[in-house]
PDB file of N, CA and C in Angstrom:
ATOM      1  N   UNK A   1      27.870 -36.148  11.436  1.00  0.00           N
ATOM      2  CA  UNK A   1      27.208 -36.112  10.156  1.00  0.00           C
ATOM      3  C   UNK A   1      28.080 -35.333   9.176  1.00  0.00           C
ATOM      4  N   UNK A   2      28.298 -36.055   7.962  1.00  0.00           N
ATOM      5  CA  UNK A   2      29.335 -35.506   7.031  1.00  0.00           C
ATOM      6  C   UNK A   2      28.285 -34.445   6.418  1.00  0.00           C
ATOM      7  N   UNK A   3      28.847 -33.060   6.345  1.00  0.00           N
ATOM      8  CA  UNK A   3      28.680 -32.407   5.359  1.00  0.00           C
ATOM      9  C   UNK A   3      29.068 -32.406   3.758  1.00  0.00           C
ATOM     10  N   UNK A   4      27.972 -32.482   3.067  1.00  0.00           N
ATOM     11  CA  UNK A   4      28.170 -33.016   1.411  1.00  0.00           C
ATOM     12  C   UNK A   4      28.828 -31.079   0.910  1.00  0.00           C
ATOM     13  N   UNK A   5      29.410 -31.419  -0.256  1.00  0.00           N
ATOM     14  CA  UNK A   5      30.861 -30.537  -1.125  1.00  0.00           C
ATOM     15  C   UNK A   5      29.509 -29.521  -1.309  1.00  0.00           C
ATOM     16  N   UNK A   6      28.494 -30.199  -1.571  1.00  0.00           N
ATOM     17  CA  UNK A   6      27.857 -28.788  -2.616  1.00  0.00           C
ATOM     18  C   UNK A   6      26.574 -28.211  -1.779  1.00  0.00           C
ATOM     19  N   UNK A   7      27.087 -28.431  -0.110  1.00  0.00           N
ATOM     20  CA  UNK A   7      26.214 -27.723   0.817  1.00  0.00           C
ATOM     21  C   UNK A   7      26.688 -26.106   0.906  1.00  0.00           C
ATOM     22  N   UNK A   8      26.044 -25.291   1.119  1.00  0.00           N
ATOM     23  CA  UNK A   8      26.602 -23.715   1.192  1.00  0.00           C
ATOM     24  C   UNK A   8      25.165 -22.750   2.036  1.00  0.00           C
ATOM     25  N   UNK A   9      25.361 -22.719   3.089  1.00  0.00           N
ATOM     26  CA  UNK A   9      25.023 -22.163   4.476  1.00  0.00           C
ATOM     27  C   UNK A   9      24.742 -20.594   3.870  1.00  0.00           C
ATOM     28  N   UNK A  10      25.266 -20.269   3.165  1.00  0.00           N
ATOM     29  CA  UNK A  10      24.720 -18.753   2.846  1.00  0.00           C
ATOM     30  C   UNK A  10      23.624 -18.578   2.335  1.00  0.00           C
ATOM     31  N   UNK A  11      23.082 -20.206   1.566  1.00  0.00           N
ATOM     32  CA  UNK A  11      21.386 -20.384   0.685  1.00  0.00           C
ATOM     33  C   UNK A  11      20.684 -19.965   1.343  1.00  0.00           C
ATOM     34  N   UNK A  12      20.636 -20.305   2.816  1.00  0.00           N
ATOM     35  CA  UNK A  12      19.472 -20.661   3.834  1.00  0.00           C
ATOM     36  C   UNK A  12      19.407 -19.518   4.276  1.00  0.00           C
ATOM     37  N   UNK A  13      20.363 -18.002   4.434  1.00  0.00           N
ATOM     38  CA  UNK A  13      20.215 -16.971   4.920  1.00  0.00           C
ATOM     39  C   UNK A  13      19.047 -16.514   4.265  1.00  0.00           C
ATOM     40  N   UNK A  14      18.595 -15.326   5.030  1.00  0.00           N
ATOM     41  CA  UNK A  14      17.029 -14.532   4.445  1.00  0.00           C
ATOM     42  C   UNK A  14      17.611 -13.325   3.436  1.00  0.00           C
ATOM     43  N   UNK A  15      17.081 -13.180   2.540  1.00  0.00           N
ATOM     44  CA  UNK A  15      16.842 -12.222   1.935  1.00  0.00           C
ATOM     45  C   UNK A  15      16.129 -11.218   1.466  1.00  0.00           C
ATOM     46  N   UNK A  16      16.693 -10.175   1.607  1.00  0.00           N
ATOM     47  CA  UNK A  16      16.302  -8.514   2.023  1.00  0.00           C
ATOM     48  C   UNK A  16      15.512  -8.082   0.419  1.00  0.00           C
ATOM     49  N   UNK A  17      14.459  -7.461   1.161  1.00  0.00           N
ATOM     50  CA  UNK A  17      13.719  -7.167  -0.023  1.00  0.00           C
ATOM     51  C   UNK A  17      14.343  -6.001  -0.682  1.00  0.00           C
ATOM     52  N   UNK A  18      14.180  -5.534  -1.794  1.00  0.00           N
ATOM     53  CA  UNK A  18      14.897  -4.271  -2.381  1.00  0.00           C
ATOM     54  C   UNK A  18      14.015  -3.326  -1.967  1.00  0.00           C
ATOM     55  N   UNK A  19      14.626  -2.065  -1.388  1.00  0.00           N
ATOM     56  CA  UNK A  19      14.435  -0.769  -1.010  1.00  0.00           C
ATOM     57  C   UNK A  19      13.805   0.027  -1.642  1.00  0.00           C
ATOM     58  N   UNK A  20      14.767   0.062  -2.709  1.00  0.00           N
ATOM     59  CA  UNK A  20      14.194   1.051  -3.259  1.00  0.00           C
ATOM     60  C   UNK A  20      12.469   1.005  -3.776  1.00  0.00           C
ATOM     61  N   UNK A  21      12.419  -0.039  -4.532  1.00  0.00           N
ATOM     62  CA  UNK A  21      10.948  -0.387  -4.878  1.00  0.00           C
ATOM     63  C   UNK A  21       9.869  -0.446  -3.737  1.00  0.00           C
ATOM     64  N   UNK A  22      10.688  -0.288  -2.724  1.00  0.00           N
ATOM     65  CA  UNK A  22       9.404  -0.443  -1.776  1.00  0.00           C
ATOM     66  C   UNK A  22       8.816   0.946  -1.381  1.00  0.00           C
ATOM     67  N   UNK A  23       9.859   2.057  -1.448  1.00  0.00           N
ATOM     68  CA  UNK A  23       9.915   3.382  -1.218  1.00  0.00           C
ATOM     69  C   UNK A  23       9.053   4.036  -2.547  1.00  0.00           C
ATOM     70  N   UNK A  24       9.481   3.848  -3.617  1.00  0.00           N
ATOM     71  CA  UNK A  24       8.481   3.945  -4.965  1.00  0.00           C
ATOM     72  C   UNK A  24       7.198   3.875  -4.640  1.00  0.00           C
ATOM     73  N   UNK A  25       6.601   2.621  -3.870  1.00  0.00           N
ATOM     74  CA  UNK A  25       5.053   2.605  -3.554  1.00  0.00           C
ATOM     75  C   UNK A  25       5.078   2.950  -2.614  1.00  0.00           C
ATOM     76  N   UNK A  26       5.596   3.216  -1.486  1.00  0.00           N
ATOM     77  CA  UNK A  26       5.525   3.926  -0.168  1.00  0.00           C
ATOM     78  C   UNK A  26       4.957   5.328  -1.312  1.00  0.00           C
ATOM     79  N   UNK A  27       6.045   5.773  -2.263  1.00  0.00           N
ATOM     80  CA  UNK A  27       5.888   7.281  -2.660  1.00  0.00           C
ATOM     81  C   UNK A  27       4.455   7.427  -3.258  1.00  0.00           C
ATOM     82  N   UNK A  28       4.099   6.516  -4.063  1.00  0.00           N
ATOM     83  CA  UNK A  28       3.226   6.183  -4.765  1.00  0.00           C
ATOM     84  C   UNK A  28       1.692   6.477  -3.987  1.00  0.00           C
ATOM     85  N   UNK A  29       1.633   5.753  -2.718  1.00  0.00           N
ATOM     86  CA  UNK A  29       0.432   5.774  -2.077  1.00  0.00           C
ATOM     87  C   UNK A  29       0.239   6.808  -1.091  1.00  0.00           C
ATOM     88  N   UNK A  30       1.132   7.658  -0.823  1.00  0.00           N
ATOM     89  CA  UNK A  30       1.144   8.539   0.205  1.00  0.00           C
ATOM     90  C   UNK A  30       0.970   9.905  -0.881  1.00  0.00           C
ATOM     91  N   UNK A  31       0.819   9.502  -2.215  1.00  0.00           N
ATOM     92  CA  UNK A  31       0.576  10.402  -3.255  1.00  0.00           C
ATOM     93  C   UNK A  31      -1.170  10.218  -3.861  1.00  0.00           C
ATOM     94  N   UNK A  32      -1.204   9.047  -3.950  1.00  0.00           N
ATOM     95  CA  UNK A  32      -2.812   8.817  -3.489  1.00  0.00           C
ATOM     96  C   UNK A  32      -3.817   9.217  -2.810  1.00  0.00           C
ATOM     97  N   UNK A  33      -3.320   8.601  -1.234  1.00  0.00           N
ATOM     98  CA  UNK A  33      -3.615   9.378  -0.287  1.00  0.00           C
ATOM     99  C   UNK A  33      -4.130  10.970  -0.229  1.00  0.00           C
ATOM    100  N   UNK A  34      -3.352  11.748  -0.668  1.00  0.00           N
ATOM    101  CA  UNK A  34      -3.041  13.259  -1.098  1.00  0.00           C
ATOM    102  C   UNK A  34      -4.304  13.397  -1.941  1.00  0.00           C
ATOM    103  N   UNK A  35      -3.742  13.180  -3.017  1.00  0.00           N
ATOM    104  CA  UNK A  35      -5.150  13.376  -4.049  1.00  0.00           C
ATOM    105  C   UNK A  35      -6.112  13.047  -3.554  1.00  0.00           C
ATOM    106  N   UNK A  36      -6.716  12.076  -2.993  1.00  0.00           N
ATOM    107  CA  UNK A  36      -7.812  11.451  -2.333  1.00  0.00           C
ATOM    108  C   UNK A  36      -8.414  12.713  -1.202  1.00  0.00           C
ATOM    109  N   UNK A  37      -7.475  13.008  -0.674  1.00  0.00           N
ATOM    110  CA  UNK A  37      -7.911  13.748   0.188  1.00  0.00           C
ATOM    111  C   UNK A  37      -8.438  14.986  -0.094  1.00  0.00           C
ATOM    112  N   UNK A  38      -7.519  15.370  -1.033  1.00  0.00           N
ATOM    113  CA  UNK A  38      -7.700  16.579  -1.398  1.00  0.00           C
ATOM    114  C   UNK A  38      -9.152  16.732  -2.369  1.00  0.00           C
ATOM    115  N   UNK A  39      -9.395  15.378  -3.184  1.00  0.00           N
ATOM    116  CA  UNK A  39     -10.862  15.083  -3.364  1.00  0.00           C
ATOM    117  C   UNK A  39     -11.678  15.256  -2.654  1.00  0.00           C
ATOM    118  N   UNK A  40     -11.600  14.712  -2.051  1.00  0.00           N
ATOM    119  CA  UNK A  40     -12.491  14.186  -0.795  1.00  0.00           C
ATOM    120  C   UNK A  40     -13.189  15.793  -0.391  1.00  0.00           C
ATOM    121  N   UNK A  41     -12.079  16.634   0.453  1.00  0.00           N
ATOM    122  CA  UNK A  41     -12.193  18.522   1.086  1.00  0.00           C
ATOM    123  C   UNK A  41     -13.127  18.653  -0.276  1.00  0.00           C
ATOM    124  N   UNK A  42     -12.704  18.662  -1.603  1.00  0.00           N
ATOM    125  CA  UNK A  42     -13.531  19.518  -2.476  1.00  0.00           C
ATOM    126  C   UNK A  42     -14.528  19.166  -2.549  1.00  0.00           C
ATOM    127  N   UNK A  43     -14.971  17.976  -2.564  1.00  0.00           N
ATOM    128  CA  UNK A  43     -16.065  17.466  -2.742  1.00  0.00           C
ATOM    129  C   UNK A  43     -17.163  17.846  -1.428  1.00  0.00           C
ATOM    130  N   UNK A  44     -16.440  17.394  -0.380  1.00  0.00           N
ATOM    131  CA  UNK A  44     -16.918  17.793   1.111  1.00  0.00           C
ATOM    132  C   UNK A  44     -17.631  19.263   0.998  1.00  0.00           C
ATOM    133  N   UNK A  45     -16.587  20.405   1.028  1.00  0.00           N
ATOM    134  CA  UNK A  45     -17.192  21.795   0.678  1.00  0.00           C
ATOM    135  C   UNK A  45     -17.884  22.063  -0.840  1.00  0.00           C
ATOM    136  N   UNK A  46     -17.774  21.625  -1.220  1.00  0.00           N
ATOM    137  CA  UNK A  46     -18.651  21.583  -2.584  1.00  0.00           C
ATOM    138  C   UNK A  46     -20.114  21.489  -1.935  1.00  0.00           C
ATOM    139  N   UNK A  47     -20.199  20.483  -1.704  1.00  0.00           N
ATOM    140  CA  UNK A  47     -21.699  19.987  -0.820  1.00  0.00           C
ATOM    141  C   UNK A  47     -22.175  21.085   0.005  1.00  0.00           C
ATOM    142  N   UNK A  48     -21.486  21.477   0.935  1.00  0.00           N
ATOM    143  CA  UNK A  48     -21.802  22.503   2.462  1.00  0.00           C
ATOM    144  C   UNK A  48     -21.911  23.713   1.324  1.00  0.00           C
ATOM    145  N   UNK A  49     -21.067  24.315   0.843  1.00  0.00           N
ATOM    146  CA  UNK A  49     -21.217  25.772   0.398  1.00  0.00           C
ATOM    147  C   UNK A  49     -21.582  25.817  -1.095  1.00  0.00           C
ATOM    148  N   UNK A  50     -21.162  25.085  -1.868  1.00  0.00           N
ATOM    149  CA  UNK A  50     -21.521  25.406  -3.280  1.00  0.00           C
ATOM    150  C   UNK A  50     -20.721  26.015  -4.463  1.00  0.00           C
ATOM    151  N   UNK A  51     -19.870  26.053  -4.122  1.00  0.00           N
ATOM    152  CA  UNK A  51     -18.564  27.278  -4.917  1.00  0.00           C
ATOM    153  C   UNK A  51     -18.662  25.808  -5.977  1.00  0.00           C
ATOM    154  N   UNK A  52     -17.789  26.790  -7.107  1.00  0.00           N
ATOM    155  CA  UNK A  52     -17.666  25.796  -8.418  1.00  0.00           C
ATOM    156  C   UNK A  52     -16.131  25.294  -8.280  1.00  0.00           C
ATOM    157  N   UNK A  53     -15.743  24.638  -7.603  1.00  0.00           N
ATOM    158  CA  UNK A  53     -14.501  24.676  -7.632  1.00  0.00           C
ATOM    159  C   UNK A  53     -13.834  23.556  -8.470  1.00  0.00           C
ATOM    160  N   UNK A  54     -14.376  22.643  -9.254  1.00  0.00           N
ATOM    161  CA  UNK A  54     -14.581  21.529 -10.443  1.00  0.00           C
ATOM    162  C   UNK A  54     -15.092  22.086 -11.247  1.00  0.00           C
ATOM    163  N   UNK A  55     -15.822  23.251 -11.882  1.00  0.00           N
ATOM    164  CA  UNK A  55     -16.056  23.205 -12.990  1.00  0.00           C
ATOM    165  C   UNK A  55     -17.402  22.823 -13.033  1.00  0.00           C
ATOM    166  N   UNK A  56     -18.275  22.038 -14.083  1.00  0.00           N
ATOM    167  CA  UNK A  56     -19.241  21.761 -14.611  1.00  0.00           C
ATOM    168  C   UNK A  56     -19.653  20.376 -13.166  1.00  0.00           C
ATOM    169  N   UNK A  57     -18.545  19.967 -12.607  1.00  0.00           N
ATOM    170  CA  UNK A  57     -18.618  18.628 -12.065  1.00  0.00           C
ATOM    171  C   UNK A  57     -19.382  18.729 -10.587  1.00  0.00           C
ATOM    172  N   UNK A  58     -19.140  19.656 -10.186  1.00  0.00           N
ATOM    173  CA  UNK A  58     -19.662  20.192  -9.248  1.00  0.00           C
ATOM    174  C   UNK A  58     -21.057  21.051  -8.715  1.00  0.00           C
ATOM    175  N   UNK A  59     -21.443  21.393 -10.030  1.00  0.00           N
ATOM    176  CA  UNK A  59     -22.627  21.917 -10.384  1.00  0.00           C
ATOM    177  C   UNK A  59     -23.925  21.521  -9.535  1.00  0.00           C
ATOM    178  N   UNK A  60     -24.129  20.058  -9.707  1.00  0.00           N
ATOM    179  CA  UNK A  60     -25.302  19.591  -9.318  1.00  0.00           C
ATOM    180  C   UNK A  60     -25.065  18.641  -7.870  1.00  0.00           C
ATOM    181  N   UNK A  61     -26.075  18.349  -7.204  1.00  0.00           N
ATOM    182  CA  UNK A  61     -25.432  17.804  -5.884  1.00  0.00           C
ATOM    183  C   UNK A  61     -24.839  16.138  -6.112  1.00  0.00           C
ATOM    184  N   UNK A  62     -25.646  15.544  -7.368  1.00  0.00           N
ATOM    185  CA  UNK A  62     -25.265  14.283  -7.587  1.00  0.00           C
ATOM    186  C   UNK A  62     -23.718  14.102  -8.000  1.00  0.00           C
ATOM    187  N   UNK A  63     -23.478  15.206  -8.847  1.00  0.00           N
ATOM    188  CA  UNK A  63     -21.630  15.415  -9.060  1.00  0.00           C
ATOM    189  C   UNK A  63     -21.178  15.601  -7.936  1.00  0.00           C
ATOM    190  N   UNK A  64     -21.515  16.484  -6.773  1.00  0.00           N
ATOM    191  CA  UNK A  64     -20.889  16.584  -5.855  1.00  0.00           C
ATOM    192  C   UNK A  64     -20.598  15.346  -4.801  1.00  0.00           C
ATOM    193  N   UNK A  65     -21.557  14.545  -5.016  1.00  0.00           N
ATOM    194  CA  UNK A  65     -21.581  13.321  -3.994  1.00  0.00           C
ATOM    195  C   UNK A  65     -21.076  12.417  -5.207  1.00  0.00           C
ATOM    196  N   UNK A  66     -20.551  12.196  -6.278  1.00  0.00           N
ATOM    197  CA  UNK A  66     -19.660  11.733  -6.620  1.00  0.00           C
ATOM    198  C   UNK A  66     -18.423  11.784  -6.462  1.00  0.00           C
ATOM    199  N   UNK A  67     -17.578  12.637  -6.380  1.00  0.00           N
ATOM    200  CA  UNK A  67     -16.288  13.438  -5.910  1.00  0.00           C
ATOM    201  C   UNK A  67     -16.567  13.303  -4.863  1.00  0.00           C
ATOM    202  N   UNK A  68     -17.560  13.326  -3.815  1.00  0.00           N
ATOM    203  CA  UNK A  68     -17.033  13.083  -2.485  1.00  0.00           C
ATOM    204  C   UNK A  68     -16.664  11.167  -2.484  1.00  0.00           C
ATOM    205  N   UNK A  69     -17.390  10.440  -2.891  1.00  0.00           N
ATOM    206  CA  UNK A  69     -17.568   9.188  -2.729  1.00  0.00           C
ATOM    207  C   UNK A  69     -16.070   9.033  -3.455  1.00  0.00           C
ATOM    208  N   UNK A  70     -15.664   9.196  -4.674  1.00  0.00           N
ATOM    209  CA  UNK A  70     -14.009   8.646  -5.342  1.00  0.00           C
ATOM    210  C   UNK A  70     -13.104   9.548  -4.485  1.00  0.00           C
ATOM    211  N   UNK A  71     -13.731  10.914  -3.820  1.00  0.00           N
ATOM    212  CA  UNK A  71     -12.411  10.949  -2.996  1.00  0.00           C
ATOM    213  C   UNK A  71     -11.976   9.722  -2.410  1.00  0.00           C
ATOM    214  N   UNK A  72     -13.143   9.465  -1.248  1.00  0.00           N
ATOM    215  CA  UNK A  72     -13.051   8.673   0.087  1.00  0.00           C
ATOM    216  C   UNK A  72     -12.481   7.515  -0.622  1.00  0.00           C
ATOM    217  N   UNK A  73     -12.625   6.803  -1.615  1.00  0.00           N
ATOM    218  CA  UNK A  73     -12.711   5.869  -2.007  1.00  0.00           C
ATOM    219  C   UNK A  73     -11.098   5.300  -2.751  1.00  0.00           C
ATOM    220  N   UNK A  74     -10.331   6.551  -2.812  1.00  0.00           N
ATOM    221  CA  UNK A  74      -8.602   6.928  -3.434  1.00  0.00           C
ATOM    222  C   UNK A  74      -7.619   7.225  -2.332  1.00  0.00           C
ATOM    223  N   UNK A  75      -8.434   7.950  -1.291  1.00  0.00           N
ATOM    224  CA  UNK A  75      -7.931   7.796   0.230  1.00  0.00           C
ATOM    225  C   UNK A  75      -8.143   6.757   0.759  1.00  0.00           C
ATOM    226  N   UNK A  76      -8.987   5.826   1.062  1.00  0.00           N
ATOM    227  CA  UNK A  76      -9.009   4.394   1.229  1.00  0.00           C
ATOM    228  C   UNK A  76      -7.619   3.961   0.525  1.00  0.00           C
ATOM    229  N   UNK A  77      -8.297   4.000  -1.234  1.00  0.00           N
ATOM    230  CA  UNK A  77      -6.878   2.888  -1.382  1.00  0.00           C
ATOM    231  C   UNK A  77      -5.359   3.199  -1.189  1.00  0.00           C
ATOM    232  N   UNK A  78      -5.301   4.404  -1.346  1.00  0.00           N
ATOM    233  CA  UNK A  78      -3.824   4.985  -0.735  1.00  0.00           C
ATOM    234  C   UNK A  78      -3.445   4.543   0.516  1.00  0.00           C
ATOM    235  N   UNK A  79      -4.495   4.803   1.561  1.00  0.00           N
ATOM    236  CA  UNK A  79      -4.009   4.314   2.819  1.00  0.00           C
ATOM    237  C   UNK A  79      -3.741   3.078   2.888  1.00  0.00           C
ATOM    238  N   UNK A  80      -4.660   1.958   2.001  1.00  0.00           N
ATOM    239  CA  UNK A  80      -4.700   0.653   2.294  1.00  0.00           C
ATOM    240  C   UNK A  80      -3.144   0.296   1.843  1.00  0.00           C
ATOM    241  N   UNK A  81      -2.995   0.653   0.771  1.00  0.00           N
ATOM    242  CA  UNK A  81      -1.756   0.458  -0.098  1.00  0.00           C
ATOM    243  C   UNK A  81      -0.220   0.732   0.730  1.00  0.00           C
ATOM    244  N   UNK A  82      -0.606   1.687   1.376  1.00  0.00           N
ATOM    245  CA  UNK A  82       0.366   2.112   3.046  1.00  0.00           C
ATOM    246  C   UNK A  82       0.874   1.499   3.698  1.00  0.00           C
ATOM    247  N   UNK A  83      -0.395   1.249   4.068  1.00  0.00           N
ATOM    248  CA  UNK A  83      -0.093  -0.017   5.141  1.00  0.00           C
ATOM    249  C   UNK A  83       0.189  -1.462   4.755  1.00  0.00           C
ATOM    250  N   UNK A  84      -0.206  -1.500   3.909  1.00  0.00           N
ATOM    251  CA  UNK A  84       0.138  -3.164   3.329  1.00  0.00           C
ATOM    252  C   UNK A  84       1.920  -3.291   3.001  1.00  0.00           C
ATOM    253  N   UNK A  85       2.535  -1.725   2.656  1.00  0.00           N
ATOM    254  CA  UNK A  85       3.709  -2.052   2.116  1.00  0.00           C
ATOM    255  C   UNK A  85       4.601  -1.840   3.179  1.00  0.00           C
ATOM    256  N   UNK A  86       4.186  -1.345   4.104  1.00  0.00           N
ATOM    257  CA  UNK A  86       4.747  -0.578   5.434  1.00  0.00           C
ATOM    258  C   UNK A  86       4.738  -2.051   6.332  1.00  0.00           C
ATOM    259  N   UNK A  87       3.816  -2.681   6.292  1.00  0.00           N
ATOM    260  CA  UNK A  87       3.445  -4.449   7.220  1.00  0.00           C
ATOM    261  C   UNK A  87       4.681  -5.298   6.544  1.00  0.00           C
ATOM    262  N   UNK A  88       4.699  -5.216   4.829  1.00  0.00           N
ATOM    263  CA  UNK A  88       5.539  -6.024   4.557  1.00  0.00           C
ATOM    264  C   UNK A  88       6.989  -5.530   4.619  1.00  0.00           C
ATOM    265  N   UNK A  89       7.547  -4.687   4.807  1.00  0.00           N
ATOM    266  CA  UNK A  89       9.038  -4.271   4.713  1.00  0.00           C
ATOM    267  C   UNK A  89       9.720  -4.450   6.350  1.00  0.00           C
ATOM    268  N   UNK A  90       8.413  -4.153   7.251  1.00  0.00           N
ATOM    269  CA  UNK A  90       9.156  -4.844   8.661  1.00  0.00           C
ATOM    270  C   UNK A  90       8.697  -6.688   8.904  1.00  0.00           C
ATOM    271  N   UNK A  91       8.726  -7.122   8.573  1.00  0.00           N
ATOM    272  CA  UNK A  91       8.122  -8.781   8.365  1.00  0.00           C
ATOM    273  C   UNK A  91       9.214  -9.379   8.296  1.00  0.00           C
ATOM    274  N   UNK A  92       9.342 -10.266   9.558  1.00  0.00           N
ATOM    275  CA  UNK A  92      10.655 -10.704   9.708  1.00  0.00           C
ATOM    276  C   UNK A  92      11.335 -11.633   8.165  1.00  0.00           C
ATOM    277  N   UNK A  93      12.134 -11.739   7.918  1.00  0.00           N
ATOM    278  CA  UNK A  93      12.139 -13.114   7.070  1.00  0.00           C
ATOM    279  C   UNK A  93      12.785 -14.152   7.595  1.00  0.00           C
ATOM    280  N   UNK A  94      12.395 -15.078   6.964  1.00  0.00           N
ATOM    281  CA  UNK A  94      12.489 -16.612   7.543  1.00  0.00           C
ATOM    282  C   UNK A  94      13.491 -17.161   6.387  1.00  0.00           C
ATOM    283  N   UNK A  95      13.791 -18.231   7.060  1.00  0.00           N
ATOM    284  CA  UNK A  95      15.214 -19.212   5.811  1.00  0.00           C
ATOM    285  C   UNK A  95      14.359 -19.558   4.626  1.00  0.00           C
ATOM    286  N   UNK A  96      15.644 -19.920   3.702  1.00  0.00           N
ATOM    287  CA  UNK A  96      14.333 -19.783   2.044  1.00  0.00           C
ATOM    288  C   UNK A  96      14.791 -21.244   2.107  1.00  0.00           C
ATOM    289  N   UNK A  97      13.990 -22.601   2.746  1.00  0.00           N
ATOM    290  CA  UNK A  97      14.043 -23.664   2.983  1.00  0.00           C
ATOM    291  C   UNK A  97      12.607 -24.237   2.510  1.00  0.00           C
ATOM    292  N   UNK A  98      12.151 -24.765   2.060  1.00  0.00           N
ATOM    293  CA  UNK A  98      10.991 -25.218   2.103  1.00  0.00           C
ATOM    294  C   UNK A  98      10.462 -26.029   3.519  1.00  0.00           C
ATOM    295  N   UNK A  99       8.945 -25.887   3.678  1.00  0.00           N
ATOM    296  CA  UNK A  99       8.893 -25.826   4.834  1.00  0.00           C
ATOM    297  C   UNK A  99       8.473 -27.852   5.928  1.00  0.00           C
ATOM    298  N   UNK A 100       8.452 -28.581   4.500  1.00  0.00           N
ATOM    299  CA  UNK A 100       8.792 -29.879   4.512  1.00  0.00           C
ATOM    300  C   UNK A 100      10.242 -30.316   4.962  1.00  0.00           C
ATOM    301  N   UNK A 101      10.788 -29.510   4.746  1.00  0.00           N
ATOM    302  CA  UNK A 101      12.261 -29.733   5.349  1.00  0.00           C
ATOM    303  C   UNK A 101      12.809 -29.390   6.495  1.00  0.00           C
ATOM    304  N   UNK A 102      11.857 -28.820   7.593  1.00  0.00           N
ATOM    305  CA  UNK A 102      12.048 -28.438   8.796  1.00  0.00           C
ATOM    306  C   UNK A 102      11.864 -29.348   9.853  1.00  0.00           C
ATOM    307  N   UNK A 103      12.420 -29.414  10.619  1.00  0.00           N
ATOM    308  CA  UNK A 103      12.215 -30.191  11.686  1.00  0.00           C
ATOM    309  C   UNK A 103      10.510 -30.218  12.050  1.00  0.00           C
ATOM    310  N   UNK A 104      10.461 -31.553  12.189  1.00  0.00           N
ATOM    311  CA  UNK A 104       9.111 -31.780  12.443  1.00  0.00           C
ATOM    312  C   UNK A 104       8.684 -31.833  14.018  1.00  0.00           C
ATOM    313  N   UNK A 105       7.408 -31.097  14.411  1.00  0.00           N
ATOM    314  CA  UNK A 105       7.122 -30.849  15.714  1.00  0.00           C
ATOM    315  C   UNK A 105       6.090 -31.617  16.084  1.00  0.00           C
ATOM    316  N   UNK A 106       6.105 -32.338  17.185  1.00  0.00           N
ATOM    317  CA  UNK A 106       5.014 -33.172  17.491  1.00  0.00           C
ATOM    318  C   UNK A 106       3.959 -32.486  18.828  1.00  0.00           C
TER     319      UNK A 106
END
């Protein structure tokens, strides 16, 4: 089978996602995370003991079970955000072929 002039074997190689941007939201959500958490403790002891440690926000128990709930809820998405970018940066890659063009399996 003749190979045609304007075939080039390097197309079909996979290509590497950029690093750096992936490390940015790696930084990004493990900074989330943080805050979230650190919500989360204040809000947590806010509830059990009572100290003002928010200010006006903390005052009443309904503020307090607010701040606990957007902690949990910023730690969620931090973590989620984690793992989603952490799943995609080891994910093998595959040839950038469309997938009509693959050998067909019966």
């Amino acid at each position: 089978m003749k190979i045609s002039d304007g075939f080039d074997a390097r197309r079909l190689r996979p290509k590497s996602h950029g690093n750096w941007r992936s490390r940015l939201v790696l930084i990004f959500s493990a900074l989330l995370a943080l805050f979230g958490a650190l919500l989360l403790l204040a809000g947590l002891i806010s509830l059990v003991s009572q100290p003002a440690a928010l200010g006006d926000l903390n005052a009443s128990p309904a503020g307090t079970t607010l701040v606990l709930v957007c902690g949990l809820l910023i730690f969620w998405l931090g973590v989620w955000l984690w793992r989603r970018r952490r799943r995609q940066m080891r994910q093998p890659f595959g040839l950038n072929m469309a997938p009509h063009l693959m050998k067909k399996r019966d």
